[in-house]
C-alpha atoms as a PDB file:
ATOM      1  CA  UNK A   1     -22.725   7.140  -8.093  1.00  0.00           C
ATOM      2  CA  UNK A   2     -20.940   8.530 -10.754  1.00  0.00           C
ATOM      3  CA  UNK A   3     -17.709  10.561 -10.700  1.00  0.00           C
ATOM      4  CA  UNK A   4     -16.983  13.424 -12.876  1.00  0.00           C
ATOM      5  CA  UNK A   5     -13.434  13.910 -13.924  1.00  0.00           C
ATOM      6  CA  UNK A   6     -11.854  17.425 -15.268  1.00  0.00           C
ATOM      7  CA  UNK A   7      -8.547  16.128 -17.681  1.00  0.00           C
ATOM      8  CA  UNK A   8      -5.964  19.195 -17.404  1.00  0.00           C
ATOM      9  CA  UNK A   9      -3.904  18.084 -20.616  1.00  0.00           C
ATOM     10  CA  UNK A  10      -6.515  16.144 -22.609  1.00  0.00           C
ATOM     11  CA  UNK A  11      -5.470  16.479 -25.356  1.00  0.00           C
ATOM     12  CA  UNK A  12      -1.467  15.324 -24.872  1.00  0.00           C
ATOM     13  CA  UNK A  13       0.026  11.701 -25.015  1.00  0.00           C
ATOM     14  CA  UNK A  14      -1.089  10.328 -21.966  1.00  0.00           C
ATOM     15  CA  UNK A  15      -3.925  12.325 -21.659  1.00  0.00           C
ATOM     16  CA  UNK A  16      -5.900  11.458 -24.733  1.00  0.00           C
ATOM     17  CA  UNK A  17      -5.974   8.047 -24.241  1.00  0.00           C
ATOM     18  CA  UNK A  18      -6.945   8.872 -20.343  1.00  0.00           C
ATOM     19  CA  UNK A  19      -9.896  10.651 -21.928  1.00  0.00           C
ATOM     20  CA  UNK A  20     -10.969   7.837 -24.192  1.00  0.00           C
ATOM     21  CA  UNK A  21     -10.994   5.687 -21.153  1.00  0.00           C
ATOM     22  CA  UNK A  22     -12.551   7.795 -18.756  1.00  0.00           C
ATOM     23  CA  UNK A  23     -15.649   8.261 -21.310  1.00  0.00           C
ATOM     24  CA  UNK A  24     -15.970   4.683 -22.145  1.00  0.00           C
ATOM     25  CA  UNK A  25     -16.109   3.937 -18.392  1.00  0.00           C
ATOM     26  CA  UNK A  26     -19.413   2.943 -16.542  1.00  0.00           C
ATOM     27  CA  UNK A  27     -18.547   4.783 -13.031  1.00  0.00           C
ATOM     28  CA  UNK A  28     -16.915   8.369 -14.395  1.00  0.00           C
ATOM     29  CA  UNK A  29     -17.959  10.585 -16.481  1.00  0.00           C
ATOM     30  CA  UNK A  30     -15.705  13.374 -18.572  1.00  0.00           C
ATOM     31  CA  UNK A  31     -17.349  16.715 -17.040  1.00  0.00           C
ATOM     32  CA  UNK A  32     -14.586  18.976 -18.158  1.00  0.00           C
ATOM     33  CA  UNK A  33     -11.360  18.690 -20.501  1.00  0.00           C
ATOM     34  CA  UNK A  34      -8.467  21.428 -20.441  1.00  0.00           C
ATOM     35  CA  UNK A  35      -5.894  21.759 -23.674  1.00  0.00           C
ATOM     36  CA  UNK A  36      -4.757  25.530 -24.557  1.00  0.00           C
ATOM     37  CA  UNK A  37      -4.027  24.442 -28.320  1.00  0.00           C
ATOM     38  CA  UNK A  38      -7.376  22.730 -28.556  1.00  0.00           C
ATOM     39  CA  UNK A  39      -9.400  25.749 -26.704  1.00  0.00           C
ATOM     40  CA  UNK A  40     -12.922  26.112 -28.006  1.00  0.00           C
ATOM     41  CA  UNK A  41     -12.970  22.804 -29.591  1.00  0.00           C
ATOM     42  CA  UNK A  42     -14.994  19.415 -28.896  1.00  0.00           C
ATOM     43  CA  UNK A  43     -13.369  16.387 -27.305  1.00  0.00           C
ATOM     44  CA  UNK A  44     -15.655  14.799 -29.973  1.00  0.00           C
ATOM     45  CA  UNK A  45     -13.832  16.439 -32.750  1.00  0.00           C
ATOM     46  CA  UNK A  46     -10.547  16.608 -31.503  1.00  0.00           C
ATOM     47  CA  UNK A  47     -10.006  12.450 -30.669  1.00  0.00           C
ATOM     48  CA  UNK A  48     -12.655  11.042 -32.740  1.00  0.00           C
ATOM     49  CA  UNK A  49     -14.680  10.420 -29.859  1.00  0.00           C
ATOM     50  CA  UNK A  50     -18.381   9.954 -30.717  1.00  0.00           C
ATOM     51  CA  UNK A  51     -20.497  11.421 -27.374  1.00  0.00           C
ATOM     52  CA  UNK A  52     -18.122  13.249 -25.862  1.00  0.00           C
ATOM     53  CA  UNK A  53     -19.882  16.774 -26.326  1.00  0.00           C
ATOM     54  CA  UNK A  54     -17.359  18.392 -23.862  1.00  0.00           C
ATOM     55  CA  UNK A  55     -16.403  21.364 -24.916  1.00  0.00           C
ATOM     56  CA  UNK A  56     -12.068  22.227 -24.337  1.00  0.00           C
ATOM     57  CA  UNK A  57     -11.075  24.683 -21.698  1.00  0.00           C
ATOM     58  CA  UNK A  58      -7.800  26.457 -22.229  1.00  0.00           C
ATOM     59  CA  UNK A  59      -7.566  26.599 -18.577  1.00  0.00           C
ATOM     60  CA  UNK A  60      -7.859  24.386 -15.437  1.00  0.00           C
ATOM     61  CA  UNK A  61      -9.768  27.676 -13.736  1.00  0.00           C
ATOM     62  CA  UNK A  62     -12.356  27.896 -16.439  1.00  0.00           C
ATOM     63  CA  UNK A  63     -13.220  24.181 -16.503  1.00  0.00           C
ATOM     64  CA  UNK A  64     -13.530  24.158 -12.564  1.00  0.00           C
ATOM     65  CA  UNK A  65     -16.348  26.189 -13.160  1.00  0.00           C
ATOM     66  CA  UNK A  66     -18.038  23.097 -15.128  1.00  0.00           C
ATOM     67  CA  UNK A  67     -18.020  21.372 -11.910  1.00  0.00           C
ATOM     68  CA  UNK A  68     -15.687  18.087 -10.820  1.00  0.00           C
ATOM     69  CA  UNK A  69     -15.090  15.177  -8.204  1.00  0.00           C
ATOM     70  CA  UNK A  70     -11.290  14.898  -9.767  1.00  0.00           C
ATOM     71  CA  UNK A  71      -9.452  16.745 -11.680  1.00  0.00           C
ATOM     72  CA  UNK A  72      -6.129  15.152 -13.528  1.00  0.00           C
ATOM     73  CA  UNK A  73      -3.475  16.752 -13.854  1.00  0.00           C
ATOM     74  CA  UNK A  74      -1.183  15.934 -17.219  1.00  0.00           C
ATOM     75  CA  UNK A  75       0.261  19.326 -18.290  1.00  0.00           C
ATOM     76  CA  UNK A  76       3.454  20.684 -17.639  1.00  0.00           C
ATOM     77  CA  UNK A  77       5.693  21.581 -14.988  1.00  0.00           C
ATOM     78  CA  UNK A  78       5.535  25.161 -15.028  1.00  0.00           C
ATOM     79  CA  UNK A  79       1.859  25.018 -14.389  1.00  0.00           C
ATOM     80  CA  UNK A  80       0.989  22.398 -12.487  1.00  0.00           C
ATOM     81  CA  UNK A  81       1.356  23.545  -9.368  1.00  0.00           C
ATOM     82  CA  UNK A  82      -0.904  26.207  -9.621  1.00  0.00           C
ATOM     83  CA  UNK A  83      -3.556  24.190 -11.550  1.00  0.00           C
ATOM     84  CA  UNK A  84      -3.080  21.660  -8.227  1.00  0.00           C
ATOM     85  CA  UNK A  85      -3.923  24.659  -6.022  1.00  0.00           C
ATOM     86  CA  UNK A  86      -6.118  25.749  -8.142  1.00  0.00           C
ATOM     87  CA  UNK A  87      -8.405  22.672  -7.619  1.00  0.00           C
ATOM     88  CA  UNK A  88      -7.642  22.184  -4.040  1.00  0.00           C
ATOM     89  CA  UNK A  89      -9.757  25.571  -3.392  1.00  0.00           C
ATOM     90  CA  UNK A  90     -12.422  24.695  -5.642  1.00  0.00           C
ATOM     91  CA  UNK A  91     -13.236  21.846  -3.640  1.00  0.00           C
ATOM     92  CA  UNK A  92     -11.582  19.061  -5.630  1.00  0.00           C
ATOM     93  CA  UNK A  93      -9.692  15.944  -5.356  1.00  0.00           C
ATOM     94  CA  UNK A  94      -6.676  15.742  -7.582  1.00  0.00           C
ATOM     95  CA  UNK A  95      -4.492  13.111  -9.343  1.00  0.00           C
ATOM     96  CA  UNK A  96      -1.073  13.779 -10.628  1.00  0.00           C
ATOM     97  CA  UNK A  97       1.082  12.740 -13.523  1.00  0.00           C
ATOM     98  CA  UNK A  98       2.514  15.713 -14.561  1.00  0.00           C
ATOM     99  CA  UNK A  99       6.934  15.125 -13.310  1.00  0.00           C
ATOM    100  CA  UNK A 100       8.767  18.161 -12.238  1.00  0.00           C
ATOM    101  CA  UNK A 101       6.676  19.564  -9.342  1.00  0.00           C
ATOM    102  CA  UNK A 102       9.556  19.984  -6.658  1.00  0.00           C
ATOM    103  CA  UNK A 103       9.396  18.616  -2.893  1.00  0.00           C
ATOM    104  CA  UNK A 104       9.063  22.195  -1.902  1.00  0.00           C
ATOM    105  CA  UNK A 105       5.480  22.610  -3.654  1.00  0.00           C
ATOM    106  CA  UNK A 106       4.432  18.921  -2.945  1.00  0.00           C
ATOM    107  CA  UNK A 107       4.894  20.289   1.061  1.00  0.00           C
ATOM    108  CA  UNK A 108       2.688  23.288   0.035  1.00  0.00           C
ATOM    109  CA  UNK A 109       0.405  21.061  -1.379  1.00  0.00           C
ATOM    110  CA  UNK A 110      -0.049  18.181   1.154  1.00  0.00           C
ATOM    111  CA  UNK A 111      -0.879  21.434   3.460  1.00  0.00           C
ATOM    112  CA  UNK A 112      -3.614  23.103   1.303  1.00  0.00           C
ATOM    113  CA  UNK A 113      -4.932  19.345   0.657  1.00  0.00           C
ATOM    114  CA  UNK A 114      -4.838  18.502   4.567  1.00  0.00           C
ATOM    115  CA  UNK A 115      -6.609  21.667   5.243  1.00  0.00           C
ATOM    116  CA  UNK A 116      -9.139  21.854   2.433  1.00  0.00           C
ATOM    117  CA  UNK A 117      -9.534  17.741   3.580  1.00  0.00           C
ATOM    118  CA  UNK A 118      -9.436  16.216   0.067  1.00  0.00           C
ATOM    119  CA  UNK A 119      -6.915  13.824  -1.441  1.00  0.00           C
ATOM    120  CA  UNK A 120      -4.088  14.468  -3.726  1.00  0.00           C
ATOM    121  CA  UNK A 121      -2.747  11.141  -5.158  1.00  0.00           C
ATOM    122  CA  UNK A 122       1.067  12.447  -7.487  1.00  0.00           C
ATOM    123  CA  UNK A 123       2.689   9.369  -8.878  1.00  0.00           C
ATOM    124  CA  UNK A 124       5.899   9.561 -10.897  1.00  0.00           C
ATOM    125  CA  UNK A 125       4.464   6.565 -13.341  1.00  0.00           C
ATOM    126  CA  UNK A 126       1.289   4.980 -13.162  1.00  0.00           C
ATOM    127  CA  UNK A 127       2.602   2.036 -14.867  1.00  0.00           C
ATOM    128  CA  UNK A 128       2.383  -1.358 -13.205  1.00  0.00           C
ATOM    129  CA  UNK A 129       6.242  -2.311 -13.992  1.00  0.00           C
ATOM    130  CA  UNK A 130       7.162   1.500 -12.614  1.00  0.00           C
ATOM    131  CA  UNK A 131       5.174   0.456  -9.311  1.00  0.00           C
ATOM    132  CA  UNK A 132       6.881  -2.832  -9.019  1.00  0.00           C
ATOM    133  CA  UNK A 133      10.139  -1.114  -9.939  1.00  0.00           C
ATOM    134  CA  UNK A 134       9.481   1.049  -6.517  1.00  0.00           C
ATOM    135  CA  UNK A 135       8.805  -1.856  -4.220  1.00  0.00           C
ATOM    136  CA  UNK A 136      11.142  -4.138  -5.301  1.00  0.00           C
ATOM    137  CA  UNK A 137      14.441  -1.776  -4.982  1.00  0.00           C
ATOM    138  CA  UNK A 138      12.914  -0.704  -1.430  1.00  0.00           C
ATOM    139  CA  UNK A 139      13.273  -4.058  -0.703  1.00  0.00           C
ATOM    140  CA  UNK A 140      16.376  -4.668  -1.939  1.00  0.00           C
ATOM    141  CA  UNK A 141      17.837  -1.292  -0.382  1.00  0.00           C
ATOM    142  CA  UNK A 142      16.863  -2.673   3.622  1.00  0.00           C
ATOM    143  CA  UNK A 143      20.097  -5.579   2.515  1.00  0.00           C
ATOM    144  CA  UNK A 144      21.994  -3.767   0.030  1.00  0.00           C
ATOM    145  CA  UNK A 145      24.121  -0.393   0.909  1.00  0.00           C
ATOM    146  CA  UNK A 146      25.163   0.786  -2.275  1.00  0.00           C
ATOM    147  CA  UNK A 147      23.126   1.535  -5.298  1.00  0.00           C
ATOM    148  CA  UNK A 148      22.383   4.262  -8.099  1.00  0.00           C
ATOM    149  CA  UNK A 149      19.773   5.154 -10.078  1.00  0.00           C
ATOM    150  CA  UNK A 150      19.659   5.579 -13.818  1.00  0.00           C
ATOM    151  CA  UNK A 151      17.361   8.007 -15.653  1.00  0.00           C
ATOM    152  CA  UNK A 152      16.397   7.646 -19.311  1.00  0.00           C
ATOM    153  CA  UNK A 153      13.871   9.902 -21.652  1.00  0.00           C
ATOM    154  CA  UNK A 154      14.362  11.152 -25.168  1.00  0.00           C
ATOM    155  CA  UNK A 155      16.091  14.187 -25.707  1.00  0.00           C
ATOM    156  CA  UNK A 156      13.634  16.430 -25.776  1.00  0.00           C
ATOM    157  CA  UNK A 157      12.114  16.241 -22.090  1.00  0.00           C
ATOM    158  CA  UNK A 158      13.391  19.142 -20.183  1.00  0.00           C
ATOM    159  CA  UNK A 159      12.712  18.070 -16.218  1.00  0.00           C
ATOM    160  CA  UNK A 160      15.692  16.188 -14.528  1.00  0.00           C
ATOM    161  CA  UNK A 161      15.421  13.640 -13.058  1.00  0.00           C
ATOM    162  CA  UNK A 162      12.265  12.017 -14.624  1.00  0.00           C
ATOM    163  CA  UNK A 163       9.050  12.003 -11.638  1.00  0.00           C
ATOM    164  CA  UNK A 164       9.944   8.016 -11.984  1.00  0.00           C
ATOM    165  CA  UNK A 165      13.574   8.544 -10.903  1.00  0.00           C
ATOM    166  CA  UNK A 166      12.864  11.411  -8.587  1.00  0.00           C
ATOM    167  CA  UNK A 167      10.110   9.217  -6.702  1.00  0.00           C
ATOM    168  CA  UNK A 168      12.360   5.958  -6.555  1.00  0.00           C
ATOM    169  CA  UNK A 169      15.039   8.331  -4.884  1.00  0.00           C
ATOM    170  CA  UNK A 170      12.264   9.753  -2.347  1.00  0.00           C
ATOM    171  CA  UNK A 171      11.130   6.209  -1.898  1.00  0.00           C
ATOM    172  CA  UNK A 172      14.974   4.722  -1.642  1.00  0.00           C
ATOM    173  CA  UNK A 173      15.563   7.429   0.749  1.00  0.00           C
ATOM    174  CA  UNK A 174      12.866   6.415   3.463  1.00  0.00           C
ATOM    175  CA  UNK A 175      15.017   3.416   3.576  1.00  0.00           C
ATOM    176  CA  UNK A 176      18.376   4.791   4.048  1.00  0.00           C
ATOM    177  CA  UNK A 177      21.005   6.646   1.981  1.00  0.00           C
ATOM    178  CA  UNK A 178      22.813   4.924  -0.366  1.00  0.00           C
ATOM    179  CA  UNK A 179      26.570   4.371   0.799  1.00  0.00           C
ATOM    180  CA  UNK A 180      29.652   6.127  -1.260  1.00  0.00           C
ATOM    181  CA  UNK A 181      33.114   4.794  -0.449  1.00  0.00           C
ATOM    182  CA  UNK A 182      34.451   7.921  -1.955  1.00  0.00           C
ATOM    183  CA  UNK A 183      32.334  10.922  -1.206  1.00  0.00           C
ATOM    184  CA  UNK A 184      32.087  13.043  -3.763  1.00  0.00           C
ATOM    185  CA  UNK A 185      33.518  16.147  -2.222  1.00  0.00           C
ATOM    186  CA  UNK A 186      36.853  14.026  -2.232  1.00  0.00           C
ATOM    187  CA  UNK A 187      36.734  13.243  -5.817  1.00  0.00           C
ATOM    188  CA  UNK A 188      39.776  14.476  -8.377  1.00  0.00           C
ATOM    189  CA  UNK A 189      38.119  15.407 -11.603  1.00  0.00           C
ATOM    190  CA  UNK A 190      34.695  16.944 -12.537  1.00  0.00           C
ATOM    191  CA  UNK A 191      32.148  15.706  -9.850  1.00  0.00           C
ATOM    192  CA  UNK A 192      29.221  16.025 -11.666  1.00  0.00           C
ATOM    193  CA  UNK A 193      29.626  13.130 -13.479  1.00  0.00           C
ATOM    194  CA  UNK A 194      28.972  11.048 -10.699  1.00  0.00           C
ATOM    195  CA  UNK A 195      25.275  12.504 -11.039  1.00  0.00           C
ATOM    196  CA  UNK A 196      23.363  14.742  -8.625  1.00  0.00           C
ATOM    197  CA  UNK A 197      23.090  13.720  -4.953  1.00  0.00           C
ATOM    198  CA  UNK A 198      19.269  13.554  -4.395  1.00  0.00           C
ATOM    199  CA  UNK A 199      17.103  12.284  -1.181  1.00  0.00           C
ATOM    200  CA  UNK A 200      20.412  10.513  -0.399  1.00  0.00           C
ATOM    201  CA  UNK A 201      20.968   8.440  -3.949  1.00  0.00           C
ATOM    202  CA  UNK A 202      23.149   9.114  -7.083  1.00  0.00           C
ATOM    203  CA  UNK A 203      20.588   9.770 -10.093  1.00  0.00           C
ATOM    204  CA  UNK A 204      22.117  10.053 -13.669  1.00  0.00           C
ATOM    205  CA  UNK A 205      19.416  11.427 -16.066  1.00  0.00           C
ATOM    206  CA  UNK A 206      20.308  10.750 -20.033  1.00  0.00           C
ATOM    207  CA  UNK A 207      18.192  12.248 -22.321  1.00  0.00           C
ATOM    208  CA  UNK A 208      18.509  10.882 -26.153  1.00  0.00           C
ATOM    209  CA  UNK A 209      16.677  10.234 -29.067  1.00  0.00           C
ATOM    210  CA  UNK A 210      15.026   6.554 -28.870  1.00  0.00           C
ATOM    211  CA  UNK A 211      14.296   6.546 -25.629  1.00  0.00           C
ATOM    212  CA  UNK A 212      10.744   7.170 -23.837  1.00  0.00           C
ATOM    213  CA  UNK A 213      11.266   6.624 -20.563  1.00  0.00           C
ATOM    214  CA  UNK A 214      13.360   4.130 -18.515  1.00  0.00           C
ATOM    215  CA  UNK A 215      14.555   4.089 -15.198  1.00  0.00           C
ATOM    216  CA  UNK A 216      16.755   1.611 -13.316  1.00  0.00           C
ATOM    217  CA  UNK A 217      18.053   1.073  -9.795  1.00  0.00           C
ATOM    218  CA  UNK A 218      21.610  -0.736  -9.885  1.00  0.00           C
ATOM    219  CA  UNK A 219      22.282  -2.379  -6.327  1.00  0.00           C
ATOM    220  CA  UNK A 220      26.197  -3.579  -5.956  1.00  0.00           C
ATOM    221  CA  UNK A 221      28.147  -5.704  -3.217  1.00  0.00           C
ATOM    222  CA  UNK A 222      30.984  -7.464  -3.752  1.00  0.00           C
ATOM    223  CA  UNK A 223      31.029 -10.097  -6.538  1.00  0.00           C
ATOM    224  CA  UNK A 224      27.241  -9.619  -7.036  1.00  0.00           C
ATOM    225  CA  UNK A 225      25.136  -6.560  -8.640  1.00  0.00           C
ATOM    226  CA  UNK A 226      21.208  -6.409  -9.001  1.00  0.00           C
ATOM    227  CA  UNK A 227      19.663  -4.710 -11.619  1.00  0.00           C
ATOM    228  CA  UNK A 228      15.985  -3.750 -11.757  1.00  0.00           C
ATOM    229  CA  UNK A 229      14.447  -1.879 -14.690  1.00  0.00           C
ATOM    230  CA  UNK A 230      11.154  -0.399 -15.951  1.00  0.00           C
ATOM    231  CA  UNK A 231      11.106   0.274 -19.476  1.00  0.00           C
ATOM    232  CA  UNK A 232       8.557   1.699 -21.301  1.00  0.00           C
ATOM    233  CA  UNK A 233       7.245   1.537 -24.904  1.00  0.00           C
ATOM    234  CA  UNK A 234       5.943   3.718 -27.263  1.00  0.00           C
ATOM    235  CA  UNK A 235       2.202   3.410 -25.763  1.00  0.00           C
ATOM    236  CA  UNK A 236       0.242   5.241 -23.227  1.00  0.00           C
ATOM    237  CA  UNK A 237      -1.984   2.615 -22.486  1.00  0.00           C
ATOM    238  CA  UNK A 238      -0.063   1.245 -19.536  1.00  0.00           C
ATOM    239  CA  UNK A 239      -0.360   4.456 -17.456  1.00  0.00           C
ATOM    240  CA  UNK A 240      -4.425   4.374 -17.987  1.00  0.00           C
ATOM    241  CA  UNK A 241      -5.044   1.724 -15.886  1.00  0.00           C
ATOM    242  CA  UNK A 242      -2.842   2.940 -13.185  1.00  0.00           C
ATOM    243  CA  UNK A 243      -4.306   6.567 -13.733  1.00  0.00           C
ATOM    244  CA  UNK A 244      -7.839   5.311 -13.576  1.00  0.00           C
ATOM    245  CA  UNK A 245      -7.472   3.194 -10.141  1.00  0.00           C
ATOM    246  CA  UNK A 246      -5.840   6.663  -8.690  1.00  0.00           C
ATOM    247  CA  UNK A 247      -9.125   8.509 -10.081  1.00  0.00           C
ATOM    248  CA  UNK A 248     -11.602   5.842  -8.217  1.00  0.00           C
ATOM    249  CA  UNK A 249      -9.487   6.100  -4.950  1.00  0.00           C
ATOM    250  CA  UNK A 250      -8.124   9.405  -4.369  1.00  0.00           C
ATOM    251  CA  UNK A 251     -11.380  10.202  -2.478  1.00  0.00           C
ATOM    252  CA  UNK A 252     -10.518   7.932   0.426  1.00  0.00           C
ATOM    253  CA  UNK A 253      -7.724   9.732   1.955  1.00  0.00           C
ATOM    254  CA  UNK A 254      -6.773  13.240   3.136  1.00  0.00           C
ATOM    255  CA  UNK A 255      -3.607  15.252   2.581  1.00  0.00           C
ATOM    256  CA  UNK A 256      -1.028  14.083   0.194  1.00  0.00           C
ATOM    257  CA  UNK A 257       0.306  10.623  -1.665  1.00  0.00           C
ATOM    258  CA  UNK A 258       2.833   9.734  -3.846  1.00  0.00           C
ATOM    259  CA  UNK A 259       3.222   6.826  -5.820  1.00  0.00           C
ATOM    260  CA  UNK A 260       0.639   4.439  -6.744  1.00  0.00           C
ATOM    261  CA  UNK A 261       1.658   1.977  -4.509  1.00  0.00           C
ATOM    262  CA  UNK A 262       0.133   3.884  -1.411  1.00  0.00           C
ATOM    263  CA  UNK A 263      -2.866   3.030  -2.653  1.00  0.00           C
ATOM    264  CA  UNK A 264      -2.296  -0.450  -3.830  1.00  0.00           C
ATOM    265  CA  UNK A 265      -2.438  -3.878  -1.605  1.00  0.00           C
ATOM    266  CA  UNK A 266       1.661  -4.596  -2.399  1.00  0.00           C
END
């Protein structure tokens, strides 16, 4: 049986080459495509996609009405939580990549998912490095006390931290907080550049031209460091694959995920 996918954000970076997959794929079809500067238009016209007769939403409650199994969510962060919700009461399963939804709505959205019993699958970076990235410094923080985390984009990207570095420092944190010899309520000079204090880890976001997105976890004891690092090119093609396993499984759980790891045999 086939699935049919909504794209919220078709059109985008990630989202266009999301689209091209989805419609070359056997198992899922492309029911419904949202982009507000492509309204009216043809995913056919807009990516060069020969077949793909869908015709572009400009909103996520208009192309619900197509009818969906999943709906992904690749916008931005000032509507994403409402397109989430949005799908939730129409009946539908959702996958998100879109950073800069807070805790706060994630809780409100584990409870509508829980309640409406469909799946919500929100992953900071569906790329296989970024997954690895997560495990491994889990790992490492169950043997080593004292790390921070490092957050690069380019200079334009206006949510801080990243959903990468926001998600290791969620994950980080269900291990234990990172230890501070100094706190930094008894620092002398301008505490804020020892980063924000999130889920119980240091995060430093830089945001500069050349970059796309990195993130690294530095892990210190004495004499020794560890550094592990995701860094990511110019490409969307490594979230795709990611995306599309998070398409073909969030229909096998209830309530609320994050990261693609909870989903993955690692």
């Amino acid at each position: 049986m086939t699935i049919r996918i909504c794209i919220a954000g078709a059109t985008g970076w990630v989202g266009s080459a999301l689209t091209k997959a989805v419609h070359q794929a056997e198992d899922l079809v492309l029911s419904a495509a949202v982009s507000r500067s492509n309204k009216g238009k043809t995913i056919k016209n807009v990516l060069n996609l020969d077949g793909a007769d869908v015709l572009i939403s400009g909103t996520v409650n208009e192309a619900l009405q197509t009818g969906c199994d999943v709906m992904v969510e690749f916008t931005k962060p000032d509507v994403a939580k409402q397109n989430v919700l949005s799908a939730l009461d129409s009946g539908v399963h959702v996958v998100v990549g879109t950073s800069g939804i807070s805790d706060e709505d994630y809780a409100q959205i584990h409870n509508k998912a829980k309640d409406k019993r469909l799946g919500v699958l929100a992953a900071g970076n569906f790329a296989l490095t970024a997954v690895l990235l997560q495990k491994f410094a889990k790992m490492a923080a169950a043997y080593i006390p004292h790390w921070e985390i490092i957050d690069y984009a380019g200079s334009g990207k206006v949510d801080v931290p990243s959903g990468t570095a926001l998600e290791l420092a969620n994950n980080l944190g269900s291990i234990r907080e990172s230890a501070l010899d100094i706190p930094t309520d008894q620092l002398h000079g301008p505490k804020e550049t020892r980063g924000a204090r999130l889920n119980g880890s240091q995060v430093h976001s830089i945001r500069l031209p050349g970059y796309v997105l990195s993130a690294e976890t530095i892990f210190g004891m004495e004499d020794q460091k560890l550094v592990i690092r995701h860094e990511a090119g110019s490409s969307a093609m490594p979230y795709v694959d990611g995306a599309m396993l998070a398409i073909r499984k969030v229909n096998t759980f209830t309530g609320l995920r994050r990261g693609l790891d909870t989903i993955m045999d690692i």
